[in-house]
N, C-alpha and C. Protein backbone atom coordinates (compact mmCIF):
# COMPACT_ATOMS: atom_id res chain seq x y z
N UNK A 1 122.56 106.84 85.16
CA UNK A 1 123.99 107.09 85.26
C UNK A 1 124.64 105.92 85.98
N UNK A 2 125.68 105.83 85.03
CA UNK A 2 126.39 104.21 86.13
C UNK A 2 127.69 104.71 86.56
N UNK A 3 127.78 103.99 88.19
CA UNK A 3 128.63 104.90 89.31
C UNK A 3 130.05 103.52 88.75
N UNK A 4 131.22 104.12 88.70
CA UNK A 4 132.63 103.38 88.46
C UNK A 4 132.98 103.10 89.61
N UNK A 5 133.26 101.76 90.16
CA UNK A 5 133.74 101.18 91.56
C UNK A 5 135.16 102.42 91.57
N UNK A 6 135.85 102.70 92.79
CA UNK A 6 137.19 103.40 93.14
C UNK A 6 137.51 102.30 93.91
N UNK A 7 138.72 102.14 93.43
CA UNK A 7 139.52 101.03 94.59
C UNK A 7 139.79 101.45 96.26
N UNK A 8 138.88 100.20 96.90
CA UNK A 8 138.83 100.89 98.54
C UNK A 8 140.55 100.80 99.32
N UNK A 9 141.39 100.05 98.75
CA UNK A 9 142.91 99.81 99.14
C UNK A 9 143.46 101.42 99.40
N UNK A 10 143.58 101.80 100.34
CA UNK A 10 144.85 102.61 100.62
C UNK A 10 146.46 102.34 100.08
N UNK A 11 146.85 101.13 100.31
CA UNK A 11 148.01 100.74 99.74
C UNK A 11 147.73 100.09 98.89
N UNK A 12 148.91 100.01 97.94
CA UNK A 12 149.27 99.59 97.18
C UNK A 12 150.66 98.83 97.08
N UNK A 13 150.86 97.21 96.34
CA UNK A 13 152.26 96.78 96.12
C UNK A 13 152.67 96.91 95.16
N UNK A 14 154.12 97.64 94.63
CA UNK A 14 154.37 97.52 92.98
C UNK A 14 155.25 96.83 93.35
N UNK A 15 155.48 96.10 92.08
CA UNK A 15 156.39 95.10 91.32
C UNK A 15 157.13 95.03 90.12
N UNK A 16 158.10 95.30 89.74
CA UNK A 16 158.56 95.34 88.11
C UNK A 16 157.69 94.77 87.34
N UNK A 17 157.48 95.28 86.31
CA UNK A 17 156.37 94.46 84.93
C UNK A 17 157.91 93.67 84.35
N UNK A 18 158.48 94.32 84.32
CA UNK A 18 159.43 93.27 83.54
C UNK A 18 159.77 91.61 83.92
N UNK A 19 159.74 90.73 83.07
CA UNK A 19 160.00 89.39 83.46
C UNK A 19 160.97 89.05 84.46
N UNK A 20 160.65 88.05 85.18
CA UNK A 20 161.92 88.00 86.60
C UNK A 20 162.49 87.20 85.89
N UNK A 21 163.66 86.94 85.94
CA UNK A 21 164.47 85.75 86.16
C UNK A 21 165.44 84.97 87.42
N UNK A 22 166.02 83.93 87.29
CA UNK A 22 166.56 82.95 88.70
C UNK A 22 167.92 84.21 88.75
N UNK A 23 167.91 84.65 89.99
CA UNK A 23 169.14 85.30 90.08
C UNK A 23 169.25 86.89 90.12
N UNK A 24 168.22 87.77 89.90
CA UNK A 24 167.93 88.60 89.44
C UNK A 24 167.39 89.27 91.02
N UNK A 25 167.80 90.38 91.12
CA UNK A 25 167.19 91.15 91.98
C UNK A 25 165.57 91.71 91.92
N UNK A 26 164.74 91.20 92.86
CA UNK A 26 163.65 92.43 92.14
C UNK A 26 162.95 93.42 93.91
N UNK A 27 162.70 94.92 93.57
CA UNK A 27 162.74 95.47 94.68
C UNK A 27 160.51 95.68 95.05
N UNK A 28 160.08 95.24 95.62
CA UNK A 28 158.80 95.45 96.20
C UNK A 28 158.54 96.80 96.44
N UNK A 29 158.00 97.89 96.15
CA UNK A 29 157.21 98.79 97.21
C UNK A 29 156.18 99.00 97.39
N UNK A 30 155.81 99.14 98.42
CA UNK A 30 154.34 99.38 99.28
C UNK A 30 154.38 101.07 99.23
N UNK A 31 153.14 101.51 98.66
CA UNK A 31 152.94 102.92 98.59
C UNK A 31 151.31 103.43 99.20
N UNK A 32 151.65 104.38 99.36
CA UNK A 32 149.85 104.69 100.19
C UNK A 32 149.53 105.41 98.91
N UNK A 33 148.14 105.97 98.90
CA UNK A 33 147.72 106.50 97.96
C UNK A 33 146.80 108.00 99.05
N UNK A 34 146.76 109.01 97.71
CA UNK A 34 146.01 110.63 98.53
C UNK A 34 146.95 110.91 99.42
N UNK A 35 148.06 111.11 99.29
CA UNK A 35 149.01 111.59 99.87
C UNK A 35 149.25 111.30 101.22
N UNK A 36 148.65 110.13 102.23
CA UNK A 36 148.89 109.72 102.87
C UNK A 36 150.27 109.71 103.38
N UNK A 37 150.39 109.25 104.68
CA UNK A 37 151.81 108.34 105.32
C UNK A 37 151.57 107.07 105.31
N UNK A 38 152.28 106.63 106.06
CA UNK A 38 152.44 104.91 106.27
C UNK A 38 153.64 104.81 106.91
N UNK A 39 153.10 104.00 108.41
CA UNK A 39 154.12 103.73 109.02
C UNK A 39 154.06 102.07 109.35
N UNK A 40 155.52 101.92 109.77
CA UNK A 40 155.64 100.12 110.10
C UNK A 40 154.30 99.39 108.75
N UNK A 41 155.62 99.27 107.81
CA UNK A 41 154.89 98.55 106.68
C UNK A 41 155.38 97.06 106.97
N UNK A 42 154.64 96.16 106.56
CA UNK A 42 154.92 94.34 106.59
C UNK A 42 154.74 94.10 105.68
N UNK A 43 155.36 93.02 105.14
CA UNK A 43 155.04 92.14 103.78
C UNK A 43 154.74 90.81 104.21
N UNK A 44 154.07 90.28 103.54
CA UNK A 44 153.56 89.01 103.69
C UNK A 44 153.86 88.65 102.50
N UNK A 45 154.56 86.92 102.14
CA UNK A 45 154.68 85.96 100.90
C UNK A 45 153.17 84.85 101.33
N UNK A 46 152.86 84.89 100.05
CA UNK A 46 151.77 83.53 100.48
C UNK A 46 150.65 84.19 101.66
N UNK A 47 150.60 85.14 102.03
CA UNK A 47 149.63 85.63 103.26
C UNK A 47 150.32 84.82 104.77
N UNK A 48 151.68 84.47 104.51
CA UNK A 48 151.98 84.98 105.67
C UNK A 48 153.57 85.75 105.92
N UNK A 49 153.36 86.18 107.33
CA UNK A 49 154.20 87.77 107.32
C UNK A 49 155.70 87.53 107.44
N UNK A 50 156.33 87.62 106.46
CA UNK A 50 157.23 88.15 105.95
C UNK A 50 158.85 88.83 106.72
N UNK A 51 158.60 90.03 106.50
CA UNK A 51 159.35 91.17 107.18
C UNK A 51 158.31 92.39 107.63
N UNK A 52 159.17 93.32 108.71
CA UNK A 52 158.68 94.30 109.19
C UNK A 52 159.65 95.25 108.68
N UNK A 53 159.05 96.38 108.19
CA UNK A 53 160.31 97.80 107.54
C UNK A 53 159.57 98.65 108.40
N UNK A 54 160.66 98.91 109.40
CA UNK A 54 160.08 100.21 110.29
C UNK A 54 160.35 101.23 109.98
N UNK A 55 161.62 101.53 109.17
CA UNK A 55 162.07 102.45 108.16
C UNK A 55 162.05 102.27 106.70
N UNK A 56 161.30 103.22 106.14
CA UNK A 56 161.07 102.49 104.67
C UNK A 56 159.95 102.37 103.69
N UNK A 57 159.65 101.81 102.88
CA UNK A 57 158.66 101.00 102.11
C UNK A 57 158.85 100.13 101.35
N UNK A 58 160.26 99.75 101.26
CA UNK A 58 160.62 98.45 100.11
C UNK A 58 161.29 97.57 100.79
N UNK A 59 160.92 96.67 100.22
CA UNK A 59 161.54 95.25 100.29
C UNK A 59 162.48 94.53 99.09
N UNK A 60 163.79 94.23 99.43
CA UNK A 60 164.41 93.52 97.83
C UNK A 60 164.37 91.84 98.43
N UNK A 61 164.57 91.48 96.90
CA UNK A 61 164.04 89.87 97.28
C UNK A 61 165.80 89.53 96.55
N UNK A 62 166.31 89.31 97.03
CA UNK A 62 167.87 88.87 95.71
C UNK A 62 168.57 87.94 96.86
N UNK A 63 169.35 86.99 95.99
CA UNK A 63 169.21 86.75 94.37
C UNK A 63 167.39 86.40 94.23
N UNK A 64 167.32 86.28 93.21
CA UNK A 64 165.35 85.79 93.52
C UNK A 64 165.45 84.12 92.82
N UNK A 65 164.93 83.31 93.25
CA UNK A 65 164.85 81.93 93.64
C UNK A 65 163.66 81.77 93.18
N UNK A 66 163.40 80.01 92.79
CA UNK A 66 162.08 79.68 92.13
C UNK A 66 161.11 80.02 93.42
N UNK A 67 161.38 79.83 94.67
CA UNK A 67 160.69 79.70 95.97
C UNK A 67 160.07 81.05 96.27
N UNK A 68 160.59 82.36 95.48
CA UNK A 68 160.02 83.57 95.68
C UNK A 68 159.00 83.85 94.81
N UNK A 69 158.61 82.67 93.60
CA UNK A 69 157.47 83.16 93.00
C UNK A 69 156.09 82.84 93.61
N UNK A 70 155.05 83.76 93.75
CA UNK A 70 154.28 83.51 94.45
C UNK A 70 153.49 85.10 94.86
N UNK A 71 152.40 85.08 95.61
CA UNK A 71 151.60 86.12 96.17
C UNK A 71 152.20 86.88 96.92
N UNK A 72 152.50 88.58 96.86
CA UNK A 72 153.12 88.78 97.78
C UNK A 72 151.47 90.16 98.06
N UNK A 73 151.54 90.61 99.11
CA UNK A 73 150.91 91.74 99.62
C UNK A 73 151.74 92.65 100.68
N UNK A 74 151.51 93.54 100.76
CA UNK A 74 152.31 94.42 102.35
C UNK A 74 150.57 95.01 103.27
N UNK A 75 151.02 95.66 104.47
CA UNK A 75 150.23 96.26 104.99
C UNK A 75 151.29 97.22 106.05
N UNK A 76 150.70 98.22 106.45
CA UNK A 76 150.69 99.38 106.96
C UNK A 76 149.64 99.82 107.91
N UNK A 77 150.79 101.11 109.30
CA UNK A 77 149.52 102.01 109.50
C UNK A 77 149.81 103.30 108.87
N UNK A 78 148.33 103.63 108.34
CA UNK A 78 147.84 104.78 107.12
C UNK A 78 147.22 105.66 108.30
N UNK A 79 148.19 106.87 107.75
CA UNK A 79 147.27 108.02 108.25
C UNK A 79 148.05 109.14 109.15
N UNK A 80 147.35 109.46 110.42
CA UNK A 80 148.29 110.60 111.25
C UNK A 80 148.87 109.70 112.85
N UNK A 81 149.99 109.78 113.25
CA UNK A 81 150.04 109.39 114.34
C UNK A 81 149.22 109.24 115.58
N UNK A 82 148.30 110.07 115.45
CA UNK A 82 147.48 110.03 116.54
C UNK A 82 146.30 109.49 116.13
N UNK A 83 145.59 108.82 115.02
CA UNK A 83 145.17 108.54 114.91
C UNK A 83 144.81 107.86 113.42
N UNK A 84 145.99 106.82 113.62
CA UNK A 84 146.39 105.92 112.44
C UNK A 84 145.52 104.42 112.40
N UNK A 85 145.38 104.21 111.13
CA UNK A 85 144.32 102.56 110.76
C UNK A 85 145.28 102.12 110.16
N UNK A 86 145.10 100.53 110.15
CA UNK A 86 145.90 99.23 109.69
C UNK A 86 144.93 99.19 107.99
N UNK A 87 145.62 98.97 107.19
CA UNK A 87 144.99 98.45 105.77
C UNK A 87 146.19 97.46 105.00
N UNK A 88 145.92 97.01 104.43
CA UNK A 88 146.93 95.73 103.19
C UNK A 88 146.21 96.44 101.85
N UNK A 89 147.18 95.88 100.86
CA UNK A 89 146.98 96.10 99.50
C UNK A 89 146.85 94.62 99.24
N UNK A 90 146.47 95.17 97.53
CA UNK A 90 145.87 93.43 97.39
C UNK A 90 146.82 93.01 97.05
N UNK A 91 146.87 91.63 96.61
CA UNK A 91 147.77 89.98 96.71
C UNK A 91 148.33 90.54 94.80
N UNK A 92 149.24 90.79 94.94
CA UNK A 92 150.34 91.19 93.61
C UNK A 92 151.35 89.61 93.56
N UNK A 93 151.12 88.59 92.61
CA UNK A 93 151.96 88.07 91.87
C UNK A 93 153.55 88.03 91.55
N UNK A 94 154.55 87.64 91.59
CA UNK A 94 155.72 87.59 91.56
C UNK A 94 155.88 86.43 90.71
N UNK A 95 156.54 86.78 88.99
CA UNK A 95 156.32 85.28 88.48
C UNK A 95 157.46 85.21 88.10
N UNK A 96 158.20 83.83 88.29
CA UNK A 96 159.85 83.32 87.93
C UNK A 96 159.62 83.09 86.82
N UNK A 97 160.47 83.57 85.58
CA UNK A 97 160.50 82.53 84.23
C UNK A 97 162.24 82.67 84.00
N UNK A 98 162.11 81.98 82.54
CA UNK A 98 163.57 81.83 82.26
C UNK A 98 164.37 80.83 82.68
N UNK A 99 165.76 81.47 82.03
CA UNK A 99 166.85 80.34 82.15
C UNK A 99 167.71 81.21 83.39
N UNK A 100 168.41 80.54 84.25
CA UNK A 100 169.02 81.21 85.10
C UNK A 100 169.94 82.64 84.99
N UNK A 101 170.04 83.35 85.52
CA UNK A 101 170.52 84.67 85.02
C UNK A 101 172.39 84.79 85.43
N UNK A 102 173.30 84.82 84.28
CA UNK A 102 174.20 84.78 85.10
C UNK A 102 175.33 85.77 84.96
N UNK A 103 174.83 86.39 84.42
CA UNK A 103 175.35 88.22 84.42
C UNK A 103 176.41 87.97 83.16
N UNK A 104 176.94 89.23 83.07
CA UNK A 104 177.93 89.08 82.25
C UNK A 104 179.05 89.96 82.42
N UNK A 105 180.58 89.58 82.36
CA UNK A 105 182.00 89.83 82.83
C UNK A 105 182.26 90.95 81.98
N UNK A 106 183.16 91.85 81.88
CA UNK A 106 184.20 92.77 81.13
C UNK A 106 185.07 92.50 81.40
């Protein structure tokens, strides 16, 4: 019988699947997984830290800039107040394409 790895990450970063473009808002969240909490989440660009959301789990990046494409991860403490652990999710991608985005008037 062959055993299927389970991902050891508590958190997790989502990211829009949809293509970014220059100009374009895009919103980060850091989510726990098994119904966890998570408190004082951080993001890190490039592996290093970012912002602190002491309230929260998202981060918006806008307008978004060629300089925001790149590795992003968050980390958190997971668990019960009295006895909460530090974990990160893994290194999630942020990719710029396109022609600059420049909305459109009515």
């Amino acid at each position: 019988q062959q055993c299927i790895p389970c991902p050891t990450h508590w958190l997790v970063l989502q990211v829009p699947a949809q293509v970014q473009l220059d100009g374009d808002t895009v919103t980060l969240r850091c989510w726990v997984q098994r119904n966890r909490s998570v408190m004082r989440v951080c993001f890190y660009h490039d592996k290093k830290f970012l912002r602190v959301s002491l309230r929260g789990t998202e981060l918006s990046l806008l307008p978004l800039k060629r300089h925001h494409s790149s590795g992003y991860h968050c980390g958190g403490w997971v668990g019960s107040r009295v006895s909460p652990w530090w974990e990160e999710s893994v290194l999630v991608t942020v990719t710029l394409q396109g022609e600059p985005h420049t909305g459109t008037t009515i």
